[in-house]
C-alpha atoms as a PDB file:
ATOM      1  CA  UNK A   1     -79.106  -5.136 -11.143  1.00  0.00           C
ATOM      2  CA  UNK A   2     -81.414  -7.910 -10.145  1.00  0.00           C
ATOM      3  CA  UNK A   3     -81.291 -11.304 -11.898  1.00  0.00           C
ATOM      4  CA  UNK A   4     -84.605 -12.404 -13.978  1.00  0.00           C
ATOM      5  CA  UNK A   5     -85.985 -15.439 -13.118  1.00  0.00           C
ATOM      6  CA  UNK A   6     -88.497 -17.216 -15.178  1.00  0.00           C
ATOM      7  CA  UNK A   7     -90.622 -19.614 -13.538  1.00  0.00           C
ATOM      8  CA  UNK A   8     -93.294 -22.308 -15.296  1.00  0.00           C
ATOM      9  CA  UNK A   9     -95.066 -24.512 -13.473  1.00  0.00           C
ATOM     10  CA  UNK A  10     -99.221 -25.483 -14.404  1.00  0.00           C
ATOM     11  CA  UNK A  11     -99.913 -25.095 -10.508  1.00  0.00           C
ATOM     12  CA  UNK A  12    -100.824 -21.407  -9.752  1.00  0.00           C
ATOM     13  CA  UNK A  13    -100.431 -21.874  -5.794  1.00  0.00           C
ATOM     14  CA  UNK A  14     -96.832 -22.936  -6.622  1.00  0.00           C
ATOM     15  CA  UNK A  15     -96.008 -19.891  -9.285  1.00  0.00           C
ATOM     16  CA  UNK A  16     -97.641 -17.429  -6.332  1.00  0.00           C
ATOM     17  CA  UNK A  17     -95.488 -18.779  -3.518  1.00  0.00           C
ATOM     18  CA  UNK A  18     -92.121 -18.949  -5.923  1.00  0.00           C
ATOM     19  CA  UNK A  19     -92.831 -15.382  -7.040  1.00  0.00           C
ATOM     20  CA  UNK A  20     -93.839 -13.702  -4.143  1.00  0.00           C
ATOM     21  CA  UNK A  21     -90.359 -15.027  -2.070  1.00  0.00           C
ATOM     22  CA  UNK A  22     -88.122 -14.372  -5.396  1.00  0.00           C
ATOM     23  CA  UNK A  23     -89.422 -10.620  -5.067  1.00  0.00           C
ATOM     24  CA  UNK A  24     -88.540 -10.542  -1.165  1.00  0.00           C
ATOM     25  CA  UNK A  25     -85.316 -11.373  -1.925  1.00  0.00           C
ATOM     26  CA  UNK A  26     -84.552  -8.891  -5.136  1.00  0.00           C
ATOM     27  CA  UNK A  27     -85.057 -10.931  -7.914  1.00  0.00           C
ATOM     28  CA  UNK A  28     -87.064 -10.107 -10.850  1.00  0.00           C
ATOM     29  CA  UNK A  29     -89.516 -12.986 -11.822  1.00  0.00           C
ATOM     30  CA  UNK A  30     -91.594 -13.540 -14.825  1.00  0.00           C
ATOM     31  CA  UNK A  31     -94.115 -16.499 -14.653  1.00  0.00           C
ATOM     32  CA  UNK A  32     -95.856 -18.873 -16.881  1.00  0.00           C
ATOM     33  CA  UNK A  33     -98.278 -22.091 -16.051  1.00  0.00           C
ATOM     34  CA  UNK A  34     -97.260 -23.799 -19.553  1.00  0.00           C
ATOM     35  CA  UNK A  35     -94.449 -24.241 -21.745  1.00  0.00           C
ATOM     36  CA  UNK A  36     -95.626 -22.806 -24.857  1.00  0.00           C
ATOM     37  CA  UNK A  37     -95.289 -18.851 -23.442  1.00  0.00           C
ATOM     38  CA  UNK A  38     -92.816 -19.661 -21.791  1.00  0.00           C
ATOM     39  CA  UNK A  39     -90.179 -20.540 -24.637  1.00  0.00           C
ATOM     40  CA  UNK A  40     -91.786 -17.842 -26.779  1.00  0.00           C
ATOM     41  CA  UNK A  41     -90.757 -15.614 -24.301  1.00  0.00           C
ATOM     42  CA  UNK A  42     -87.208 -16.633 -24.524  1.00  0.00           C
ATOM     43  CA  UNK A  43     -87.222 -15.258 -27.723  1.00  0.00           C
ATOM     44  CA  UNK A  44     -87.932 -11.594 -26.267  1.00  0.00           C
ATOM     45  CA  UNK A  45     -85.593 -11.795 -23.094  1.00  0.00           C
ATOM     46  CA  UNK A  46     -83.421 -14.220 -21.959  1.00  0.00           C
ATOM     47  CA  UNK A  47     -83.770 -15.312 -18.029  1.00  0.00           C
ATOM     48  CA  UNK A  48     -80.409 -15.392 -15.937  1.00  0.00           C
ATOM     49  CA  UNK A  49     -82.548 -18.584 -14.619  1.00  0.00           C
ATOM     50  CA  UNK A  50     -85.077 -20.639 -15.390  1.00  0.00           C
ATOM     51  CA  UNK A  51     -87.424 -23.328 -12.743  1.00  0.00           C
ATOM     52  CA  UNK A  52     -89.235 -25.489 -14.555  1.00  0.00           C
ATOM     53  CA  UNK A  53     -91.737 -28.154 -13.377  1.00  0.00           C
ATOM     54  CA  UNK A  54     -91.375 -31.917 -15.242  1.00  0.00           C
ATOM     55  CA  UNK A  55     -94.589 -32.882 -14.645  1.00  0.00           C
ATOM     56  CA  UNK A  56     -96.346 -30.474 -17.415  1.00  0.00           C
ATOM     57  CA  UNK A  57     -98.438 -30.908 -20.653  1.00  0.00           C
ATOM     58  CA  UNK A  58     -96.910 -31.519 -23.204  1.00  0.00           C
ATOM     59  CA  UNK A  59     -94.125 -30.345 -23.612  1.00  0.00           C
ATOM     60  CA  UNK A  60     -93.321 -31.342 -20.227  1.00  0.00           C
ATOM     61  CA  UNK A  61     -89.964 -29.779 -18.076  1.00  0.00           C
ATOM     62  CA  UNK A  62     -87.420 -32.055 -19.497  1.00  0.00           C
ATOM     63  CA  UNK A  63     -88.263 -31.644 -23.080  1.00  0.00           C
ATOM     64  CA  UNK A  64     -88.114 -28.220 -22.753  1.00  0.00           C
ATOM     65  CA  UNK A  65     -84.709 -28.319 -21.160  1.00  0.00           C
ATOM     66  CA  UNK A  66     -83.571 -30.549 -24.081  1.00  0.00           C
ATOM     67  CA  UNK A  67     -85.026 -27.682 -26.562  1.00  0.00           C
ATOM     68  CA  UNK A  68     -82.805 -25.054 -24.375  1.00  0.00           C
ATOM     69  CA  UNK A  69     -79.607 -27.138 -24.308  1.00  0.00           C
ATOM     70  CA  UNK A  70     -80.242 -27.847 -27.670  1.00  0.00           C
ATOM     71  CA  UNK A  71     -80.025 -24.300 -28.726  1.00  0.00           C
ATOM     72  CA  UNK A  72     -77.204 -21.890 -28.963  1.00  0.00           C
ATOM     73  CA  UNK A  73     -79.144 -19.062 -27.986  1.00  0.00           C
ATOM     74  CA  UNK A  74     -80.434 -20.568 -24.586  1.00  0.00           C
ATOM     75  CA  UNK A  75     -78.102 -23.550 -23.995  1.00  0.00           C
ATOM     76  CA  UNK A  76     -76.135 -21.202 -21.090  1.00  0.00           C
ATOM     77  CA  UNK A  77     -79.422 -20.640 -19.166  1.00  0.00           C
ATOM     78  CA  UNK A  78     -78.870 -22.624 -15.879  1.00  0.00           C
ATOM     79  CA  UNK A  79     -81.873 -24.311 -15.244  1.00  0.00           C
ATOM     80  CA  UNK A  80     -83.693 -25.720 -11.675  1.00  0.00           C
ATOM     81  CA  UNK A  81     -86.250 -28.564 -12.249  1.00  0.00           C
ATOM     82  CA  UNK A  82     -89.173 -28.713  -9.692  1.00  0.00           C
ATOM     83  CA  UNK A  83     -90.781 -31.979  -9.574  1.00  0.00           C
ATOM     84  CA  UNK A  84     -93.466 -34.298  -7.550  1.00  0.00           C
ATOM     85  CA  UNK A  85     -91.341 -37.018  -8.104  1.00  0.00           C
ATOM     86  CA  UNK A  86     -88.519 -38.214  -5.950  1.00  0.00           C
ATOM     87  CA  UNK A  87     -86.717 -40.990  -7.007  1.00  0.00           C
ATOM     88  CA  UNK A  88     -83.168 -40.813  -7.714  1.00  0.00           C
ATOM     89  CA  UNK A  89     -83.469 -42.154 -11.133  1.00  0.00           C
ATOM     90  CA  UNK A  90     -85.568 -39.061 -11.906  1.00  0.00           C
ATOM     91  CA  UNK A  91     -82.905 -36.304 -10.565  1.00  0.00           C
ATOM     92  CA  UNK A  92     -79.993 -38.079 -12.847  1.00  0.00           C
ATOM     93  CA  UNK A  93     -82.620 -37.753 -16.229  1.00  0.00           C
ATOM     94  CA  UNK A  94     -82.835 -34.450 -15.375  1.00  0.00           C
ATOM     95  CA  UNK A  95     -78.976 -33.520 -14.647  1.00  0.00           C
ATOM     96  CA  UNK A  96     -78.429 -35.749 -18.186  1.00  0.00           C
ATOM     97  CA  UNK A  97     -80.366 -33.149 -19.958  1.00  0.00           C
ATOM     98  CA  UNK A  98     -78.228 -30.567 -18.610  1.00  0.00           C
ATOM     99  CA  UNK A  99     -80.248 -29.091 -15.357  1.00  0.00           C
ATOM    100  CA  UNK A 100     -78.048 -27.310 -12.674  1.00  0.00           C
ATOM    101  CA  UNK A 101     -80.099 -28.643  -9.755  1.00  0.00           C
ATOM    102  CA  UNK A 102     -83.359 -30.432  -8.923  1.00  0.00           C
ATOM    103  CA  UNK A 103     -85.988 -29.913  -5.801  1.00  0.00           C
ATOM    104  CA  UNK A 104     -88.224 -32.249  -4.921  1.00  0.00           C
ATOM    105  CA  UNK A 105     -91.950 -31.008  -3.624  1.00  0.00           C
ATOM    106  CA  UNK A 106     -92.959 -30.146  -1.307  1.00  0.00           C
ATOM    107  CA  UNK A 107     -89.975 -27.930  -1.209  1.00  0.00           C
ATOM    108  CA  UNK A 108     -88.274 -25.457   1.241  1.00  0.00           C
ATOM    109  CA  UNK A 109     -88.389 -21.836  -0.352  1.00  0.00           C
ATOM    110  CA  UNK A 110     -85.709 -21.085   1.684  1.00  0.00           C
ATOM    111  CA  UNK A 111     -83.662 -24.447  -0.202  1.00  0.00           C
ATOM    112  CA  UNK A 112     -84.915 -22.888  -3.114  1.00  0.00           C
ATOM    113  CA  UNK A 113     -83.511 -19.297  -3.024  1.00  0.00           C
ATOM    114  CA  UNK A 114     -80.409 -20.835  -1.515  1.00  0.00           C
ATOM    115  CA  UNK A 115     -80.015 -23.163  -4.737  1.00  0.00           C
ATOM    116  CA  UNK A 116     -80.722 -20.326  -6.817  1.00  0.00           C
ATOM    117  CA  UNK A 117     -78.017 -17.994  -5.423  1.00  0.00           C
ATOM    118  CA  UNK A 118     -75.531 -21.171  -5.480  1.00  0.00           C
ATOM    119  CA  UNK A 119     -76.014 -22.090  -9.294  1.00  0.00           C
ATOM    120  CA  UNK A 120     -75.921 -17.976  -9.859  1.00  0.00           C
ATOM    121  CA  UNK A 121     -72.449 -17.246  -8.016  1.00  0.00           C
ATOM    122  CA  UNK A 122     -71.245 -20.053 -10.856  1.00  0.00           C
ATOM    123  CA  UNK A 123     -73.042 -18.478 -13.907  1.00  0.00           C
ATOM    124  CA  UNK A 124     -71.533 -15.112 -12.585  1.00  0.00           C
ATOM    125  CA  UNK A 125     -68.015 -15.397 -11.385  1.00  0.00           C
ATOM    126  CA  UNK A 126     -66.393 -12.733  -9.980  1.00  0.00           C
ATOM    127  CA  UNK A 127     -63.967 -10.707 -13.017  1.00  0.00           C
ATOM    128  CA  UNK A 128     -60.241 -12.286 -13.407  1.00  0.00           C
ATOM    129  CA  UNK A 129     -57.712 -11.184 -16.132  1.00  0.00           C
ATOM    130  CA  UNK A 130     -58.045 -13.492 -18.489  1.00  0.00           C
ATOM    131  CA  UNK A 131     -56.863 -16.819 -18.601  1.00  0.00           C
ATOM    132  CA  UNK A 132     -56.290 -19.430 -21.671  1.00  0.00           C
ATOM    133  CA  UNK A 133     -55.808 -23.123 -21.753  1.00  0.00           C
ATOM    134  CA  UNK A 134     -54.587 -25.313 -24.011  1.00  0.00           C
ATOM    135  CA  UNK A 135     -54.504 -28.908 -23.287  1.00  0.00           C
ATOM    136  CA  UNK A 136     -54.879 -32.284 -25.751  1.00  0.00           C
ATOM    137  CA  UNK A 137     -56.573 -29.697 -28.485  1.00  0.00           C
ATOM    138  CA  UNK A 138     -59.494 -28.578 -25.667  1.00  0.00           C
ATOM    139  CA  UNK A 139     -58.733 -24.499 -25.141  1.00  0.00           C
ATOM    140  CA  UNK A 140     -61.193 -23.332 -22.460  1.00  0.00           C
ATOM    141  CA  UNK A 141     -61.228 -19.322 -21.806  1.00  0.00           C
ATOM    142  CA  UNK A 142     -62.289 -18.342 -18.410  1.00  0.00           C
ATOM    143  CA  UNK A 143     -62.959 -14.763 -19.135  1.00  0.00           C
ATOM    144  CA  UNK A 144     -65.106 -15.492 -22.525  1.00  0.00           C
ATOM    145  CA  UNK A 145     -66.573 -18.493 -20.862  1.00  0.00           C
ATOM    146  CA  UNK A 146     -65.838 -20.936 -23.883  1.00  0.00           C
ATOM    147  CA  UNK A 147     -64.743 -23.519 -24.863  1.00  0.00           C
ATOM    148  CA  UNK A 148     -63.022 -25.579 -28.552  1.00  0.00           C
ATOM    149  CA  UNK A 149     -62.408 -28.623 -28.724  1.00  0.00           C
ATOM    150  CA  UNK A 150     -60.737 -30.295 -31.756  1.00  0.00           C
ATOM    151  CA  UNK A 151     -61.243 -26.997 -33.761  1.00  0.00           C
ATOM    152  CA  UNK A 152     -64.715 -26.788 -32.641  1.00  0.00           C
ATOM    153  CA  UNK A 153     -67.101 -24.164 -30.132  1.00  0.00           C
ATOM    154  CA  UNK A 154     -69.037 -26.947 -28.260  1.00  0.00           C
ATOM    155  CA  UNK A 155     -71.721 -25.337 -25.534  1.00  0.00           C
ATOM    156  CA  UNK A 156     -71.635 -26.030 -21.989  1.00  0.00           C
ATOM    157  CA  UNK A 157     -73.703 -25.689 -18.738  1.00  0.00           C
ATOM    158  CA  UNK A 158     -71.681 -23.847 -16.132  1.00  0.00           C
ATOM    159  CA  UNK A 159     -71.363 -26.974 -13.884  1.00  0.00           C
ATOM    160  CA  UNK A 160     -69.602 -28.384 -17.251  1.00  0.00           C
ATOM    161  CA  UNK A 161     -67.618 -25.548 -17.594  1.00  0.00           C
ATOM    162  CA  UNK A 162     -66.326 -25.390 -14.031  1.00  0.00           C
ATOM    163  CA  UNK A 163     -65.559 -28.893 -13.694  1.00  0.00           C
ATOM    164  CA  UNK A 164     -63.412 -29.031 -16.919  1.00  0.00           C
ATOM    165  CA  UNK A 165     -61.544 -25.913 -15.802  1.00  0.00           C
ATOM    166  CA  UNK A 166     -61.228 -27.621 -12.465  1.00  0.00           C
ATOM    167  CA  UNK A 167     -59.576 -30.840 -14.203  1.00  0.00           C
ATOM    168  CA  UNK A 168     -57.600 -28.629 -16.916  1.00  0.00           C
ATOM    169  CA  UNK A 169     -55.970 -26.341 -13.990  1.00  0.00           C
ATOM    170  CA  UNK A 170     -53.715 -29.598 -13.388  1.00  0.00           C
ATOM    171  CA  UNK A 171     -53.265 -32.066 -16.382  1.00  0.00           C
ATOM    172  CA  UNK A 172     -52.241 -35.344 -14.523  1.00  0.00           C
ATOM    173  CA  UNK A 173     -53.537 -34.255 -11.200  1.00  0.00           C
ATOM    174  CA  UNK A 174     -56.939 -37.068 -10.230  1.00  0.00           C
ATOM    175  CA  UNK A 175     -59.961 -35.223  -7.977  1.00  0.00           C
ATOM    176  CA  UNK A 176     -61.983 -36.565  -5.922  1.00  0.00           C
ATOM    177  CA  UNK A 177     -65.708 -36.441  -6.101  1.00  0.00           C
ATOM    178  CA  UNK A 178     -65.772 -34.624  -3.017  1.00  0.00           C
ATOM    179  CA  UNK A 179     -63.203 -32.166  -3.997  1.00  0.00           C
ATOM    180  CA  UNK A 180     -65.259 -31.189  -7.260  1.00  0.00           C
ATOM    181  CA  UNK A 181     -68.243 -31.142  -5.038  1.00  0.00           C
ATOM    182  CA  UNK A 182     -66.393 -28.695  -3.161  1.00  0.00           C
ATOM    183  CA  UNK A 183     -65.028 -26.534  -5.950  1.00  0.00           C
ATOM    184  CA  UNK A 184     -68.532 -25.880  -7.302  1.00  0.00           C
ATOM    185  CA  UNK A 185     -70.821 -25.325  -4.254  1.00  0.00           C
ATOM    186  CA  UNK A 186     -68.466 -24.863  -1.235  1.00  0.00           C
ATOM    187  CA  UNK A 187     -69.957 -24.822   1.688  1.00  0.00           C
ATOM    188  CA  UNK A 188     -73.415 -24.563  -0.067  1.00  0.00           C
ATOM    189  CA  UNK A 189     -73.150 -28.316  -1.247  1.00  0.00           C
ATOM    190  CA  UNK A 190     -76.807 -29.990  -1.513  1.00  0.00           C
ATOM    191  CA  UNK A 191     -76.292 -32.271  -4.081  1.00  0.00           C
ATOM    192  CA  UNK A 192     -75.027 -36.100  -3.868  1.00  0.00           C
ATOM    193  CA  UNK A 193     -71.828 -37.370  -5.592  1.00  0.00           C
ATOM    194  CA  UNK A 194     -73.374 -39.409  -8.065  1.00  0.00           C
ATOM    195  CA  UNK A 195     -74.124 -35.936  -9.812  1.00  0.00           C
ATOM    196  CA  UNK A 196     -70.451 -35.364 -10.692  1.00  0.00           C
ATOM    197  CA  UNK A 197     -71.032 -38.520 -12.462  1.00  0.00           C
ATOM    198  CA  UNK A 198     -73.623 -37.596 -14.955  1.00  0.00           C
ATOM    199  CA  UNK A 199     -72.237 -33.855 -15.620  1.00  0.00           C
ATOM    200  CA  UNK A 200     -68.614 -35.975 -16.366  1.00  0.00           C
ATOM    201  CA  UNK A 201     -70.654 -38.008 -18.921  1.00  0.00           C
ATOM    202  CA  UNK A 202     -72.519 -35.295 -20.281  1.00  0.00           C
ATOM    203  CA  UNK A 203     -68.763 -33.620 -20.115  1.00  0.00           C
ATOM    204  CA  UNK A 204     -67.331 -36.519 -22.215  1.00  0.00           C
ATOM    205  CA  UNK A 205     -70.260 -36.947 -25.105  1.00  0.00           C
ATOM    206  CA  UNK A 206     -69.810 -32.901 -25.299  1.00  0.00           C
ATOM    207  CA  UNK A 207     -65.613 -33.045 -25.997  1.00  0.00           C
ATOM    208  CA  UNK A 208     -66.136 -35.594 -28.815  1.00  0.00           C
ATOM    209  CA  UNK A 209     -63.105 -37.553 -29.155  1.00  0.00           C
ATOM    210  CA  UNK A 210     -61.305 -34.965 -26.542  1.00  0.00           C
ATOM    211  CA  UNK A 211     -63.343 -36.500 -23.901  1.00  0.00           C
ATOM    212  CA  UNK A 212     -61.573 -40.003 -24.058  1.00  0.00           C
ATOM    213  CA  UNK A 213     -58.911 -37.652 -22.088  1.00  0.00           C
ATOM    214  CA  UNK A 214     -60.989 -37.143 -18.817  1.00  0.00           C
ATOM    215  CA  UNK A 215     -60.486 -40.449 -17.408  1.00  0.00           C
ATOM    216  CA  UNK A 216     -62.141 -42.283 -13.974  1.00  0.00           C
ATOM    217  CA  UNK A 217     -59.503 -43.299 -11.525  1.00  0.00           C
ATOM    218  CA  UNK A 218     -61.839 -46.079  -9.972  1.00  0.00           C
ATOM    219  CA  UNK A 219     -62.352 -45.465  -6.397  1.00  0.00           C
ATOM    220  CA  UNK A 220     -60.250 -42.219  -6.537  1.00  0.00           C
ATOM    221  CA  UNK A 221     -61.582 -39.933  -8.830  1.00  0.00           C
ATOM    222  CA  UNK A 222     -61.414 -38.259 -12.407  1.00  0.00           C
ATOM    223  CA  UNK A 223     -58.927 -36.445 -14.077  1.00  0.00           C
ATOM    224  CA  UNK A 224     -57.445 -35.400 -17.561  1.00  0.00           C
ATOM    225  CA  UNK A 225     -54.638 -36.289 -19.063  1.00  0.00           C
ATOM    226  CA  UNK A 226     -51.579 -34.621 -20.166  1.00  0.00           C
END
C-alpha cells in the first residue's frame, strides 16, 4: 500500500513540484498552502509523513510540529521541515521540536524522496518476534513500539526510539556519534553529528529522571548505564 504524505507549504510552485514527484514515485500525497487545513485534516486521516514549511502564517512549521509532538494522537508522525533558511542554528530548533530531518531550499527532489524513504524504513521496520527490555525502570518494546519509563508511557519520535534501543541493546557499552549515525541511516546518512546531540537531549527531558542514565562519554560518545 502506498504511504500518505501530507505536504503544507503557502508556495503553490513548491506544493506542485513536491506532489507531482511524490506521485512518480508511489506515494499518495495530500496538500495544503496553510496550517489551519492542514491540522484539521489530521483529525480525518493520519499521514505516514508530514513536510512542512517554517516560514508560514501563523501558525508557522515549527509551531505546528510542537502541536503534533505535543499530542498523543499525532506525536509518532515523522515529520520533514522545508525551509528558506539555512543556518545551522535553524536545523537544531527544528530537530528540538522533534522533526526527523530538515531541507534547505532550493532543494533536490531527488534529496527529498531519498530523505523520505530513509525516515520511512525507520517508522516501518521490518516484523521481528518480539522483544522486551528492562533496564534502570525504562522497558522499551520493539514490536509495540513503546516505551515506560518510571511507571510511565512517554511518546517518542522514531529517531528517539531507535537510538534508545540502540543504547539499551548493551547497558555499559559507549557509541560513538558515528556509530548511531550509522545505525539509523546506514549508508543513507545526510545529516551532521551534532543531530545525535539534540535527539539525546530531547531523549533525556523525555525519560524524566531515567534520562540521568544516558550519559556523554566526552570525546567518545553516549551510553546508558547498567
Amino acid at each position: 500500500m502506498s504511504n500518505l504524505i501530507y505536504a503544507v507549504d503557502d508556495e503553490e510552485d513548491i506544493l506542485e513540484l513536491v506532489e507531482v514527484n511524490l506521485k512518480k514515485n508511489f506515494f499518495k500525497v495530500k496538500t495544503f498552502t496553510s496550517s489551519a487545513p492542514f491540522l484539521k485534516a489530521l483529525e480525518k486521516q493520519k499521514p505516514d509523513l508530514a513536510i512542512l514549511d517554517i516560514m508560514m502564517p501563523h501558525p508557522d512549521g515549527i509551531e505546528v510540529a510542537k502541536i503534533m509532538k505535543n499530542n498523543a494522537k499525532f506525536a509518532n508522525i515523522p515529520v520533514i521541515f522545508l525551509s528558506a533558511r539555512s543556518d545551522e542554528s535553524d536545523k537544531i530548533t527544528g530537530l528540538e521540536v522533534g522533526a526527523d530531518d530538515y531541507l534547505s531550499k532550493p532543494f533536490s527532489v531527488k534529496e527529498l524522496i531519498a530523505r523520505i524513504k530513509v525516515v520511512l524504513r525507520r517508522t516501518n521496520p521490518p516484523a521481528v518476534s518480539a522483544d522486551v527490555k528492562d533496564t534502570q525502570e525504562i522497558i522499551i518494546d520493539k514490536e509495540k513500539f513503546t516505551v515506560v519509563s518510571g511507571g510511565k508511557k512517554i511518546d517518542l519520535t522514531v529517531t528517539e526510539f531507535k537510538i534508545l534501543e540502540l543504547l539499551l541493546s548493551k547497558p555499559g557499552s559507549v557509541f560513538s556519534r558515528d556509530k548511531i549515525l550509522d545505525y539509523l541511516w546506514g549508508d543513507d546518512k545526510l545529516v551532521i553529528d551534532r543531530t545525535i546531540d539534540v535527539h539525546i537531549k530531547n531523549l533525556r527531558e523525555k525519560l524524566g529522571k531515567n534520562g540521568k542514565s544516558i550519559k556523554n562519554i566526552r570525546g567518545v560518545g553516549y551510553k546508558i548505564e547498567e
